[in-house]
C-alpha atoms as a PDB file:
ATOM      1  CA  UNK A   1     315.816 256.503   3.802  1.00  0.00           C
ATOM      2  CA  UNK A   2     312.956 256.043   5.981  1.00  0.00           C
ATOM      3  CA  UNK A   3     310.570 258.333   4.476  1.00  0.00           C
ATOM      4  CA  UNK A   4     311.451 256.702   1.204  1.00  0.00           C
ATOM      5  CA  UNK A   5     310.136 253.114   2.677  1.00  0.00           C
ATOM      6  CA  UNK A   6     307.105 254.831   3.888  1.00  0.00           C
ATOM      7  CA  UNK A   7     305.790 256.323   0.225  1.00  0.00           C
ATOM      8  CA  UNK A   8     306.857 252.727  -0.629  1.00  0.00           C
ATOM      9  CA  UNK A   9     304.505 251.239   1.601  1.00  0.00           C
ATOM     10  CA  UNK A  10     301.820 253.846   0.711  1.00  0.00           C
ATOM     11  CA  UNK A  11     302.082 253.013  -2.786  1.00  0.00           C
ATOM     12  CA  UNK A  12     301.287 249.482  -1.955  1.00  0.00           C
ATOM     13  CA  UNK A  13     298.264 250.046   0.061  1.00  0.00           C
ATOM     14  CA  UNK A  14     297.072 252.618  -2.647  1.00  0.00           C
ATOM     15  CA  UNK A  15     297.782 249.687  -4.829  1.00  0.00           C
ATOM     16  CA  UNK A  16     295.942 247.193  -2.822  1.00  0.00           C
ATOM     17  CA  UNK A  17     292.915 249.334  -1.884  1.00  0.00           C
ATOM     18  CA  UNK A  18     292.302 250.623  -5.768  1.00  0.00           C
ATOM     19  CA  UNK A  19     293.541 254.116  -5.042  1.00  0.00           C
ATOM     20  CA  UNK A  20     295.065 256.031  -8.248  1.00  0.00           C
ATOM     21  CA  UNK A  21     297.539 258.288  -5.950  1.00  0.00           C
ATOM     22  CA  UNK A  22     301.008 259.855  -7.121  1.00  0.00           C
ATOM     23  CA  UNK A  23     302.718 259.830  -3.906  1.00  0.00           C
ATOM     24  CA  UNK A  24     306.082 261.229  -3.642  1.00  0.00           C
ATOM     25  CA  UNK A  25     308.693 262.366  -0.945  1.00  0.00           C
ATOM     26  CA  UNK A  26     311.277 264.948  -1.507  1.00  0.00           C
ATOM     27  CA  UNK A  27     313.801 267.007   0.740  1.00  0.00           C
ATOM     28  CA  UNK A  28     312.378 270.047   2.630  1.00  0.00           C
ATOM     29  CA  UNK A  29     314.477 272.247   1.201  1.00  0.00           C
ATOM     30  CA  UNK A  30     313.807 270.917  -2.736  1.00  0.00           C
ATOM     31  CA  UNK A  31     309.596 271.416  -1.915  1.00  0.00           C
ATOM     32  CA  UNK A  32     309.409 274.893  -3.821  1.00  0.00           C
ATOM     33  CA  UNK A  33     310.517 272.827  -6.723  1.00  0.00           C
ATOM     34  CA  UNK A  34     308.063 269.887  -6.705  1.00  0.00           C
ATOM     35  CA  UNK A  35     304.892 272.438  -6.035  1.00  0.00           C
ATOM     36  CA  UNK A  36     306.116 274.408  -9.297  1.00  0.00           C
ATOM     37  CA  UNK A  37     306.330 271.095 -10.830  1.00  0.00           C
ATOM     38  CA  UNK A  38     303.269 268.938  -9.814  1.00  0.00           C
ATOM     39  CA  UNK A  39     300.258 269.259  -8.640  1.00  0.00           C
ATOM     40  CA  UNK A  40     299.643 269.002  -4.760  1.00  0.00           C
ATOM     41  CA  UNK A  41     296.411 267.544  -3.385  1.00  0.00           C
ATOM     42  CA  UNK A  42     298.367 266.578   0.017  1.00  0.00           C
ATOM     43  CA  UNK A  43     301.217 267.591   1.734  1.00  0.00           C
ATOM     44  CA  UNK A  44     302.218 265.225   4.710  1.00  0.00           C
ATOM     45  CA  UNK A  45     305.311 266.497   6.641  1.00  0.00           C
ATOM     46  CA  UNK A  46     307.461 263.723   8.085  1.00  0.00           C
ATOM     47  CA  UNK A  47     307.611 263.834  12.234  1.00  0.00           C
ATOM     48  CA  UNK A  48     310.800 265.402  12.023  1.00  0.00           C
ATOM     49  CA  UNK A  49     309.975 268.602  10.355  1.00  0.00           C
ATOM     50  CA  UNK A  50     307.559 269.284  12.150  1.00  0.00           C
ATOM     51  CA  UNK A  51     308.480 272.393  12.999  1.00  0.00           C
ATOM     52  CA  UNK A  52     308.083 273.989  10.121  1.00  0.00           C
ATOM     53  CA  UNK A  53     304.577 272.847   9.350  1.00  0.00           C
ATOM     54  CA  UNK A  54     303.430 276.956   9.535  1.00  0.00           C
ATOM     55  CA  UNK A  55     306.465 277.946   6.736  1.00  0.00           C
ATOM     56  CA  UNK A  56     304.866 275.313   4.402  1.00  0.00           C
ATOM     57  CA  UNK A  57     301.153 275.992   4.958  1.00  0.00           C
ATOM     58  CA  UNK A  58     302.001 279.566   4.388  1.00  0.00           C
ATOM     59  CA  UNK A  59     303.646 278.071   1.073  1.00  0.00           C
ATOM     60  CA  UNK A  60     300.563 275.946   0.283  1.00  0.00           C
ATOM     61  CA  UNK A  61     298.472 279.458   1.176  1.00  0.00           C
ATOM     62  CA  UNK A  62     295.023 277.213   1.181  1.00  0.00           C
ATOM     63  CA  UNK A  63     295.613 275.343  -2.471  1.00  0.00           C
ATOM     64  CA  UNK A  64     296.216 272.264  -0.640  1.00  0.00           C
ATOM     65  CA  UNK A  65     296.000 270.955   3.147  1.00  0.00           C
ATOM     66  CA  UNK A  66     299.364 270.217   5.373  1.00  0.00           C
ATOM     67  CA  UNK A  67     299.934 268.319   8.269  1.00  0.00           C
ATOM     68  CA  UNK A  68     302.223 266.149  10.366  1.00  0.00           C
ATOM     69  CA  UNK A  69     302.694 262.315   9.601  1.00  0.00           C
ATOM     70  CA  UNK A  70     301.253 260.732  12.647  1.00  0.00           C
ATOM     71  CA  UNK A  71     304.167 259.868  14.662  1.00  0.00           C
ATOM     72  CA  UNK A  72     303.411 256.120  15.550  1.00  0.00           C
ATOM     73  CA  UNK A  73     302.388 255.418  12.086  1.00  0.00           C
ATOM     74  CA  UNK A  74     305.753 257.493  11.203  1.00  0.00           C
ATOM     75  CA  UNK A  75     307.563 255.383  14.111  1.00  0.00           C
ATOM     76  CA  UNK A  76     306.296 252.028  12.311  1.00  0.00           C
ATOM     77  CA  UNK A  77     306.169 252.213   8.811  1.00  0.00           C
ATOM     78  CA  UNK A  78     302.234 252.274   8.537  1.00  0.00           C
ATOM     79  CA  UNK A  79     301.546 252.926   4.995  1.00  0.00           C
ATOM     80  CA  UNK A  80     298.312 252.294   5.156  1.00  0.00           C
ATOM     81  CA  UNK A  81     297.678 254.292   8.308  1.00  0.00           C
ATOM     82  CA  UNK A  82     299.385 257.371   6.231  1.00  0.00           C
ATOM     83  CA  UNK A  83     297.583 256.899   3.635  1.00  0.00           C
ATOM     84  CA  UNK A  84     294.238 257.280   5.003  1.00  0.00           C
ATOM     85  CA  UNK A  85     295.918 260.509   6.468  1.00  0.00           C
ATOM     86  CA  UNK A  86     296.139 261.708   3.136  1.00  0.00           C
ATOM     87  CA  UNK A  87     292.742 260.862   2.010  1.00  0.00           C
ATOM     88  CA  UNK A  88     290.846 262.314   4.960  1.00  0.00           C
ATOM     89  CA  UNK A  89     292.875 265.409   4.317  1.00  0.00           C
ATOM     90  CA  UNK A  90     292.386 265.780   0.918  1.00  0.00           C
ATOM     91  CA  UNK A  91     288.504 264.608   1.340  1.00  0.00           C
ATOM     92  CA  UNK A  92     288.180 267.315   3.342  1.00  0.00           C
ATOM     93  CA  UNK A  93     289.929 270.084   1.141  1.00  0.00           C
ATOM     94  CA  UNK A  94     287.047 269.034  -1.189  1.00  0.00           C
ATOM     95  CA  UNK A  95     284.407 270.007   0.327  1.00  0.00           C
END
């Protein structure tokens, strides 16, 4: 339920700050689905799953960048903080 608020909130500020972004949260163990499915620029593990951050960048195998929420911005519903997160990343997968 929470991670569902956050990609609400991240929508918003995408919204607000002119940013075309598909943002989307799905279970850990449904991900091999969506990446057959979509196409992933970003992929933003929630605090919580942390641990398995190396399982999924071996999955991602240098298509696309993965990392752990921030915690605080996790903790408090930052959407906007998160979303920069996910532009830096993918900024930087870019060049």
């Amino acid at each position: 339920m929470s991670t569902s608020l956050l990609v609400s909130k991240m929508q918003k500020a995408a919204e607000a700050d002119g940013v075309d972004a598909d943002i989307f949260a799905t279970a850990a163990s449904e991900a091999d689905a969506e990446f057959a499915q979509k196409d992933v620029d970003v992929l933003l593990l929630g605090p919580q799953v942390r641990f398995m951050e190396s399982q999924f960048k071996k999955k991602a195998d240098g298509k696309f960048p993965v990392e752990v929420i921030d915690m605080r911005a996790y903790g408090t519903m930052d959407g906007e903080k998160v979303l920069q997160q996910a532009l830096k990343l993918s900024d930087a997968a870019a060049n």
